[in-house]
PDB file of N, CA and C in Angstrom:
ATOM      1  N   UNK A   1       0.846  -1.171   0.000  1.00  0.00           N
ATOM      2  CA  UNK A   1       0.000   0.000   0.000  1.00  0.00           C
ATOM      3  C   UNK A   1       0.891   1.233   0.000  1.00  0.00           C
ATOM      4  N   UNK A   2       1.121   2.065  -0.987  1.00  0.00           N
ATOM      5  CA  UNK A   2       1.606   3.143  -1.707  1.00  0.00           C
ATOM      6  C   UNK A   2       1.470   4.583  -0.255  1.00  0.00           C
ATOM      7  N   UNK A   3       1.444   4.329   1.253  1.00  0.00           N
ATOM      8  CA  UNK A   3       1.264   5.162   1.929  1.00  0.00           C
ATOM      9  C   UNK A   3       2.460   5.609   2.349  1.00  0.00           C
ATOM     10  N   UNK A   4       2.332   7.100   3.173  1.00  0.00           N
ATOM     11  CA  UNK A   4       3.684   8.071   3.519  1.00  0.00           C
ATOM     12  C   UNK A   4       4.280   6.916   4.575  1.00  0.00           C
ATOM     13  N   UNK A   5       5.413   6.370   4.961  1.00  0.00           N
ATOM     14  CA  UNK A   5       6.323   5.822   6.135  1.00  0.00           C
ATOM     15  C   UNK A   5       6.465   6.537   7.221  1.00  0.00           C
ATOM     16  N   UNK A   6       5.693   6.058   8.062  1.00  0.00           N
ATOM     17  CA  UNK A   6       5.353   6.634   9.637  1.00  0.00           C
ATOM     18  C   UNK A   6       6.653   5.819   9.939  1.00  0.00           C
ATOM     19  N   UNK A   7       6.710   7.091  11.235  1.00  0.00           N
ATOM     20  CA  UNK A   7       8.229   6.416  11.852  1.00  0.00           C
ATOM     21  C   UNK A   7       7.987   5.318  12.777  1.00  0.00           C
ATOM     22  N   UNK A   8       8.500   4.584  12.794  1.00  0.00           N
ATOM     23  CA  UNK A   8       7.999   2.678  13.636  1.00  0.00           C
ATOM     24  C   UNK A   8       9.028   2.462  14.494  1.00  0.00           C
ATOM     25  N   UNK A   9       8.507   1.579  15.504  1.00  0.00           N
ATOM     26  CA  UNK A   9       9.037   1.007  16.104  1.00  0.00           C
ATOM     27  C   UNK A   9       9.201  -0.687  16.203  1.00  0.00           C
ATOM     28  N   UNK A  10       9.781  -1.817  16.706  1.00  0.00           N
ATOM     29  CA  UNK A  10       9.842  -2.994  16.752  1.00  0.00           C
ATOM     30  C   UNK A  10       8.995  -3.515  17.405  1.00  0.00           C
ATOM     31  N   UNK A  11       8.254  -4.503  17.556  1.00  0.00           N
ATOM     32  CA  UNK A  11       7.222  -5.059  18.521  1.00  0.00           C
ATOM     33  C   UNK A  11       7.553  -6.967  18.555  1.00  0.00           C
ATOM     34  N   UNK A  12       7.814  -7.435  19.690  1.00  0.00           N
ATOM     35  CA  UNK A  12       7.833  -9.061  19.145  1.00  0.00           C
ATOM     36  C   UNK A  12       6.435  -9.743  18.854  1.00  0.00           C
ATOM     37  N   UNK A  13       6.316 -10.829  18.339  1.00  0.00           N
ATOM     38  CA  UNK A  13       5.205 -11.724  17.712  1.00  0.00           C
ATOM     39  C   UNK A  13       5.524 -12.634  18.452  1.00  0.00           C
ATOM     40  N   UNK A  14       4.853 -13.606  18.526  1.00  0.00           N
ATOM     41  CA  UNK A  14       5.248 -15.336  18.663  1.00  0.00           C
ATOM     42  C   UNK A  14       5.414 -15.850  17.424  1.00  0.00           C
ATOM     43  N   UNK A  15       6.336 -16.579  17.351  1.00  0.00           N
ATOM     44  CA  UNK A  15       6.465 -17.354  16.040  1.00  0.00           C
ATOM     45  C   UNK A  15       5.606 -17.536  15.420  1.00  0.00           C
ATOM     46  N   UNK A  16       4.563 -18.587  15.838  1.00  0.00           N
ATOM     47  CA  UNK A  16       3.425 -18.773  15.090  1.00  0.00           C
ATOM     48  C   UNK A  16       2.555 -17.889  14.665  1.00  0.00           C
ATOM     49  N   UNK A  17       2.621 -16.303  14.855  1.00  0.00           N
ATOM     50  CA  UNK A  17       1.711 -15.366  14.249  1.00  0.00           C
ATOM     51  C   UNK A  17       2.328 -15.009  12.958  1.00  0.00           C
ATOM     52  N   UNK A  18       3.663 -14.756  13.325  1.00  0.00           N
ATOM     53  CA  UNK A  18       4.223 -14.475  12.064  1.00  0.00           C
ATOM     54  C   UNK A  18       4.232 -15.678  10.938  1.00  0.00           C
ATOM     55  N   UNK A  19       4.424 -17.000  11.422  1.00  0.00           N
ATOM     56  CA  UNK A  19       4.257 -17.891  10.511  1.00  0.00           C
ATOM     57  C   UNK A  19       3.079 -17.857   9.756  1.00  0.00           C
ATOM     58  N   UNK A  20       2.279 -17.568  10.145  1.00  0.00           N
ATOM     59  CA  UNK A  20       0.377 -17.729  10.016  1.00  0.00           C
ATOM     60  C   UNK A  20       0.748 -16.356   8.811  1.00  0.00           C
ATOM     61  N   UNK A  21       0.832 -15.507   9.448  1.00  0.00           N
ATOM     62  CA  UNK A  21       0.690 -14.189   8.429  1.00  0.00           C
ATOM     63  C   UNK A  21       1.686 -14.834   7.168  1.00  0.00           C
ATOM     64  N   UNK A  22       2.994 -14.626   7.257  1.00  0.00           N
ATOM     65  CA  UNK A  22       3.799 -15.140   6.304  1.00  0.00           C
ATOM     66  C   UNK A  22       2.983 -16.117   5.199  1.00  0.00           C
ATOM     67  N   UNK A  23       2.487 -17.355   5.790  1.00  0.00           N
ATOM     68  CA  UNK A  23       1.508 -17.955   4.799  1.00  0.00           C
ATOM     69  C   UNK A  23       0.242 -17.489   4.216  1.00  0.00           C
ATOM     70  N   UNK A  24       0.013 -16.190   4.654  1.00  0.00           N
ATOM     71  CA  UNK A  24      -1.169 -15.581   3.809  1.00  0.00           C
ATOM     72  C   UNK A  24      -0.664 -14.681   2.863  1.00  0.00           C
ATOM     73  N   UNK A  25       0.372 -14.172   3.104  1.00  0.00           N
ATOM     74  CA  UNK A  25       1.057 -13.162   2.227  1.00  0.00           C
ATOM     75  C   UNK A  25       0.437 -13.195   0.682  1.00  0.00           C
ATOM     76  N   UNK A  26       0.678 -14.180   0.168  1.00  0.00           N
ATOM     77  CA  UNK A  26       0.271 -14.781  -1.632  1.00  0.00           C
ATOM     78  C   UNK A  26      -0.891 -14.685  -1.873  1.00  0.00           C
ATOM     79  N   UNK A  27      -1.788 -14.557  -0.654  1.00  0.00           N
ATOM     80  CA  UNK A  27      -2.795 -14.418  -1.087  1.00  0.00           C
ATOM     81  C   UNK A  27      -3.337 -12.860  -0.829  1.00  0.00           C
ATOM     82  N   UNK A  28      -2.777 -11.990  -0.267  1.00  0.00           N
ATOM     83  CA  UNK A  28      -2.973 -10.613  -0.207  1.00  0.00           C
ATOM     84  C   UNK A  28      -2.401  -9.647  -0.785  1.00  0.00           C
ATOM     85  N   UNK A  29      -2.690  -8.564  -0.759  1.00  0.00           N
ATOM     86  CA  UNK A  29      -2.011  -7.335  -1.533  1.00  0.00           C
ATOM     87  C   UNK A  29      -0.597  -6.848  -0.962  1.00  0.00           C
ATOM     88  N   UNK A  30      -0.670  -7.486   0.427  1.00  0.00           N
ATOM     89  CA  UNK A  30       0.477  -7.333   1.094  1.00  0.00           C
ATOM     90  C   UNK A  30       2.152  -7.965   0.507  1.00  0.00           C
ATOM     91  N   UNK A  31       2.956  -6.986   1.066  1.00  0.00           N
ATOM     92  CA  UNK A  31       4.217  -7.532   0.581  1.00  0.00           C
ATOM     93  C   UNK A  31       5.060  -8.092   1.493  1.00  0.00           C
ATOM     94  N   UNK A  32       4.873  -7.781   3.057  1.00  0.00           N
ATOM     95  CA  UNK A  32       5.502  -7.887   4.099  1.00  0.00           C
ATOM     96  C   UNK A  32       4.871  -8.472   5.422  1.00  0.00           C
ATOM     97  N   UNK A  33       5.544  -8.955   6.251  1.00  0.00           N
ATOM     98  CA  UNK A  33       4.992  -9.236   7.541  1.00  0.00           C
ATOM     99  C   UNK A  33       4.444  -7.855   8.431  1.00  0.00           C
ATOM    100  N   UNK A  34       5.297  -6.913   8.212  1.00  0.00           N
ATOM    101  CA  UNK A  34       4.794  -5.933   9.096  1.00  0.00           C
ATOM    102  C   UNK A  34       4.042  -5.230   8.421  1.00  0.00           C
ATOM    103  N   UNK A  35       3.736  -4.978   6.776  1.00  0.00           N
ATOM    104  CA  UNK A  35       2.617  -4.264   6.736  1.00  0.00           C
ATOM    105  C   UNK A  35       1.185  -5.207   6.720  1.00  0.00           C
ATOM    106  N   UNK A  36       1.246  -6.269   6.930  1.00  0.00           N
ATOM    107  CA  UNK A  36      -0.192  -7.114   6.969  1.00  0.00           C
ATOM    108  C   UNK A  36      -0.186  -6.832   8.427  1.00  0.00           C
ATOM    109  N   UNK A  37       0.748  -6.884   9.528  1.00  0.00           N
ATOM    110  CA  UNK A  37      -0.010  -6.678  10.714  1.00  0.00           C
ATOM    111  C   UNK A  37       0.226  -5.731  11.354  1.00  0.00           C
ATOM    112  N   UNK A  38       0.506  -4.339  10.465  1.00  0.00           N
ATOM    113  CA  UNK A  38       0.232  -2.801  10.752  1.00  0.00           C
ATOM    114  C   UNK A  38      -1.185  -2.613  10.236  1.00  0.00           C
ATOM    115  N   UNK A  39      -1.809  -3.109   9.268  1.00  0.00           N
ATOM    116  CA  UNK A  39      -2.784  -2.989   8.491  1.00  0.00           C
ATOM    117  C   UNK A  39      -3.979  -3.748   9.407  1.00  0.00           C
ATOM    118  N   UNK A  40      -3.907  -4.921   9.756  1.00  0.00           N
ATOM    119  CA  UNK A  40      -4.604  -5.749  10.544  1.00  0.00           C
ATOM    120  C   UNK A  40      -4.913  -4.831  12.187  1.00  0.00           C
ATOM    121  N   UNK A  41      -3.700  -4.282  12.913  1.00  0.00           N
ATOM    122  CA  UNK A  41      -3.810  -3.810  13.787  1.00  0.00           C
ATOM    123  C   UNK A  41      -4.480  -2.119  14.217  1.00  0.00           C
ATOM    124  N   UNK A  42      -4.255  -1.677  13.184  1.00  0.00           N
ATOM    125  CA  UNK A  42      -5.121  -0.368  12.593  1.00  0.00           C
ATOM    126  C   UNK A  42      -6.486  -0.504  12.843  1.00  0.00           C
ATOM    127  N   UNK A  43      -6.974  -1.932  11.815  1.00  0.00           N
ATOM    128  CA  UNK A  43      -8.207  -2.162  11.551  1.00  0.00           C
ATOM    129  C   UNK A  43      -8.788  -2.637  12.994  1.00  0.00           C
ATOM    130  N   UNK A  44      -8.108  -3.066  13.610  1.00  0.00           N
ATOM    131  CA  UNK A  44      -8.638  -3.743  15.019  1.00  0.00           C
ATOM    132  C   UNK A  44      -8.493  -2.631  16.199  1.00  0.00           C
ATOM    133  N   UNK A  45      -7.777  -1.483  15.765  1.00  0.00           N
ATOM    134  CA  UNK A  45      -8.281  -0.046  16.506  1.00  0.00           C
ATOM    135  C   UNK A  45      -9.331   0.560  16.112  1.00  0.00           C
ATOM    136  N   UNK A  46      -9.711   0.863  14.742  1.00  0.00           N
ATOM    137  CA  UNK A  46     -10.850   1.111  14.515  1.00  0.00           C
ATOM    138  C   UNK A  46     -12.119   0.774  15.180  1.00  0.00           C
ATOM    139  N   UNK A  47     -12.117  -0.537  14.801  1.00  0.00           N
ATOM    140  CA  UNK A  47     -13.514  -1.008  15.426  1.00  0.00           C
ATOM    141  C   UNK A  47     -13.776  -0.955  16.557  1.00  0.00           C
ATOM    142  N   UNK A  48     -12.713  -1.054  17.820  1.00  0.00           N
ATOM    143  CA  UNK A  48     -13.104  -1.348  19.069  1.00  0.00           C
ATOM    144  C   UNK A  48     -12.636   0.514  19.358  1.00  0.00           C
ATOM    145  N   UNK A  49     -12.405   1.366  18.707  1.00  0.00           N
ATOM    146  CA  UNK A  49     -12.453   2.717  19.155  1.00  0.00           C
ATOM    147  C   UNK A  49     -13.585   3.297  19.257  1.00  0.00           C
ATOM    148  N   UNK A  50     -13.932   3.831  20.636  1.00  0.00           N
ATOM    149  CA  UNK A  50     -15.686   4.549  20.352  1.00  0.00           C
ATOM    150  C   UNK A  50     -15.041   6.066  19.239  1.00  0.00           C
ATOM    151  N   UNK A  51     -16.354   6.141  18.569  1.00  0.00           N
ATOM    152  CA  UNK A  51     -16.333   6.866  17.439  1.00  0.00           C
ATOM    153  C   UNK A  51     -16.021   8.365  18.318  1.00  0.00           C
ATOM    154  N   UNK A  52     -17.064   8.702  19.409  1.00  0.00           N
ATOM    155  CA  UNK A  52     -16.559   9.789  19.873  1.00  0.00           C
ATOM    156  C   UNK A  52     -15.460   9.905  20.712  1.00  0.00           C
ATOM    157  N   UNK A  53     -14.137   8.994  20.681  1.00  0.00           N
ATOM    158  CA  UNK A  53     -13.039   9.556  21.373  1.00  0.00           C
ATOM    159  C   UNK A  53     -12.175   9.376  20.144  1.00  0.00           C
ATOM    160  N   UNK A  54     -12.814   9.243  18.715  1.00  0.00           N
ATOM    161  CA  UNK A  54     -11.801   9.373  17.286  1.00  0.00           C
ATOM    162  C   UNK A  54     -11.115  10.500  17.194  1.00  0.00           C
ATOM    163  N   UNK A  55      -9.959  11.020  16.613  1.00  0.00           N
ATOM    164  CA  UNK A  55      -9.346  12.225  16.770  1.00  0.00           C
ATOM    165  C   UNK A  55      -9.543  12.535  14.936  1.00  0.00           C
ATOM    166  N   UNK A  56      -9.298  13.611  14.678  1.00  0.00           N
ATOM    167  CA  UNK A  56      -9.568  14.352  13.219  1.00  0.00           C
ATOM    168  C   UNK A  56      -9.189  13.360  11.818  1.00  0.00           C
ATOM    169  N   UNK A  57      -8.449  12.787  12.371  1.00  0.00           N
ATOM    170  CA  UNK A  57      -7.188  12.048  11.305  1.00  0.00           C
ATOM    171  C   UNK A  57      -7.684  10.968  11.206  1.00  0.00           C
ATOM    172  N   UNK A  58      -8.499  10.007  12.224  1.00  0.00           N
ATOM    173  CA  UNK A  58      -9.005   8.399  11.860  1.00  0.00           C
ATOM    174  C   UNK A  58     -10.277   8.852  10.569  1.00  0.00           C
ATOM    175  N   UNK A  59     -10.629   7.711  10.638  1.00  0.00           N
ATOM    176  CA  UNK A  59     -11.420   7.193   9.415  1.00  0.00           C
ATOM    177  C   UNK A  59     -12.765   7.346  10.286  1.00  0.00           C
ATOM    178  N   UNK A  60     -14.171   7.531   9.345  1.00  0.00           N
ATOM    179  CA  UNK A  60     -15.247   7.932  10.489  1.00  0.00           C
ATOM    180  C   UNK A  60     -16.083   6.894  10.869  1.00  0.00           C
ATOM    181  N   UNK A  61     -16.834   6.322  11.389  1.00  0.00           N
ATOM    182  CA  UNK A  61     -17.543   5.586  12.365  1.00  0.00           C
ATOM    183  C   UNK A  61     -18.081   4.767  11.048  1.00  0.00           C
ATOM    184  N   UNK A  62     -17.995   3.203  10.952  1.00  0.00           N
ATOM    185  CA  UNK A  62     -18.756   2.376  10.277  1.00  0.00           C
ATOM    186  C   UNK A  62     -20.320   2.563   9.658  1.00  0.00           C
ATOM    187  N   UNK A  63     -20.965   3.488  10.926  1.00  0.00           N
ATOM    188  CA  UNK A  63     -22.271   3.806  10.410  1.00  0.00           C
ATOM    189  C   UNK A  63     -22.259   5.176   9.477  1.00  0.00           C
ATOM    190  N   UNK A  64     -21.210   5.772   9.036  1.00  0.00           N
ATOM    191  CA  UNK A  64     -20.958   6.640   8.672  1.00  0.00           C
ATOM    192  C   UNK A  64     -20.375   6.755   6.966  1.00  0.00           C
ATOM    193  N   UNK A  65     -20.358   5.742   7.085  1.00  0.00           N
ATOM    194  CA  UNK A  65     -19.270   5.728   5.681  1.00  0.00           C
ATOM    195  C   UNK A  65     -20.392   4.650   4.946  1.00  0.00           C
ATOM    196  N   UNK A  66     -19.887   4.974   3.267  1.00  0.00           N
ATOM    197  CA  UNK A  66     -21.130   4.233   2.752  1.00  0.00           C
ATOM    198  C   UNK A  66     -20.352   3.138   1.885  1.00  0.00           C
ATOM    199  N   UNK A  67     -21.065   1.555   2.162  1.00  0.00           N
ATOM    200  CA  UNK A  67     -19.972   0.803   1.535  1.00  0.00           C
ATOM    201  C   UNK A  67     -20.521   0.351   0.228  1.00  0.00           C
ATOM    202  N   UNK A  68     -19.273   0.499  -0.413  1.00  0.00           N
ATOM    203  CA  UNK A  68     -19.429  -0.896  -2.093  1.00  0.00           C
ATOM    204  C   UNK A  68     -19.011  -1.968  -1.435  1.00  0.00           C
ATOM    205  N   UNK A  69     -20.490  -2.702  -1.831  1.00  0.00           N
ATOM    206  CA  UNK A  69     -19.851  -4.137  -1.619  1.00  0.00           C
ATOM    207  C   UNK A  69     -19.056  -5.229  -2.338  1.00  0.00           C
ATOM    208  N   UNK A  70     -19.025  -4.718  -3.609  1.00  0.00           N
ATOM    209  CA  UNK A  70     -17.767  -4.714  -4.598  1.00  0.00           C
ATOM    210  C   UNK A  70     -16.590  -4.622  -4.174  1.00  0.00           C
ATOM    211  N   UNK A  71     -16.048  -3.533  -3.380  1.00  0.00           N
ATOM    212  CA  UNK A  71     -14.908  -3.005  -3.262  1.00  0.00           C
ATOM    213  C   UNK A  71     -14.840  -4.204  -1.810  1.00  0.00           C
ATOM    214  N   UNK A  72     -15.592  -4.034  -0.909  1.00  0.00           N
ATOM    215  CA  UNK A  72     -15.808  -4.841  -0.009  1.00  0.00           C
ATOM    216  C   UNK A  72     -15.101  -6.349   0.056  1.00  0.00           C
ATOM    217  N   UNK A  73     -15.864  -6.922  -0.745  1.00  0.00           N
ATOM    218  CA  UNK A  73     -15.764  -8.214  -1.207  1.00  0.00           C
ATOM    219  C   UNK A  73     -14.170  -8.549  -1.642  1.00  0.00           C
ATOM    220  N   UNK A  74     -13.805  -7.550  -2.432  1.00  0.00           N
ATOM    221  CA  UNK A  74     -12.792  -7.232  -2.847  1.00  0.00           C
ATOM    222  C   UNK A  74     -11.374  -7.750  -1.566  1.00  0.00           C
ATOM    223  N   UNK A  75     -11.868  -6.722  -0.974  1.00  0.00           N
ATOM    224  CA  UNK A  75     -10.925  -6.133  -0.015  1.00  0.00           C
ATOM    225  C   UNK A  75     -10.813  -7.500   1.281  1.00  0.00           C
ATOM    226  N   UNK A  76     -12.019  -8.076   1.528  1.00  0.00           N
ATOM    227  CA  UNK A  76     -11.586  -9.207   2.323  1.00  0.00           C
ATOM    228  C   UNK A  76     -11.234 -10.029   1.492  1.00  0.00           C
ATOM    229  N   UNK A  77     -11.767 -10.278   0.232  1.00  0.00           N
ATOM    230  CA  UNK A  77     -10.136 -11.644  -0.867  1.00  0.00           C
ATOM    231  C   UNK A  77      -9.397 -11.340  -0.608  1.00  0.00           C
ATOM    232  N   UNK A  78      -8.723 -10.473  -0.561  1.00  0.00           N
ATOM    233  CA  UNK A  78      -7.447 -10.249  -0.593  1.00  0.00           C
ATOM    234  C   UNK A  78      -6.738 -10.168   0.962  1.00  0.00           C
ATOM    235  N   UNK A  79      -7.679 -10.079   1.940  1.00  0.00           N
ATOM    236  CA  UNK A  79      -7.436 -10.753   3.209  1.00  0.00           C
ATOM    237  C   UNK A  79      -6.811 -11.717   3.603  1.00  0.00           C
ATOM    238  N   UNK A  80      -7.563 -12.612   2.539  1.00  0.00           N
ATOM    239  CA  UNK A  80      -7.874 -13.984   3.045  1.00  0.00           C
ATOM    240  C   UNK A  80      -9.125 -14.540   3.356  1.00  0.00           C
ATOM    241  N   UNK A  81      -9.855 -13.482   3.655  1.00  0.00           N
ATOM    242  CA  UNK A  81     -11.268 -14.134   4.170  1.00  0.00           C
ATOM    243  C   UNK A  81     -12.251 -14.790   3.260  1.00  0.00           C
ATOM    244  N   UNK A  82     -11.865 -14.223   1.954  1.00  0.00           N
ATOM    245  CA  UNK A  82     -13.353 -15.250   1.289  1.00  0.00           C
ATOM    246  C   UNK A  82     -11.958 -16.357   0.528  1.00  0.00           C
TER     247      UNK A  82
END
């Protein structure tokens, strides 16, 4: 994903997460271990963030945004999920 490089830090995994991710790689848009679970971990702030303690810069509340389910569908293949 073609985005600006935020400055990062290291975090450990257990083996087996990274193994798990590593084997989905081929099947996603992803190129790397850490951007499938920068991308994964984002998404898992989102959802469990209440919408009113979101700051200017997140993405807006699920009930808020209008989905293609095209793009949708899309977007979890390339997950992995369908």
């Amino acid at each position: 994903m073609p985005e600006e490089r935020a400055e990062t830090i290291s975090v450990e995994l257990p083996t087996h997460v990274v193994e798990a991710v590593e084997s989905r790689l081929p099947y996603t848009q992803y190129d790397s271990v850490d951007e499938y679970v920068a991308v994964a971990i984002e998404a898992l702030l989102r959802e469990v963030t209440d919408p009113t303690e979101r700051t200017p810069d997140q993405e807006p509340a699920a009930d808020d945004v209008d989905v293609d389910a095209e793009a949708l569908e899309e977007r979890l293949d390339s997950l992995g999920y369908l």
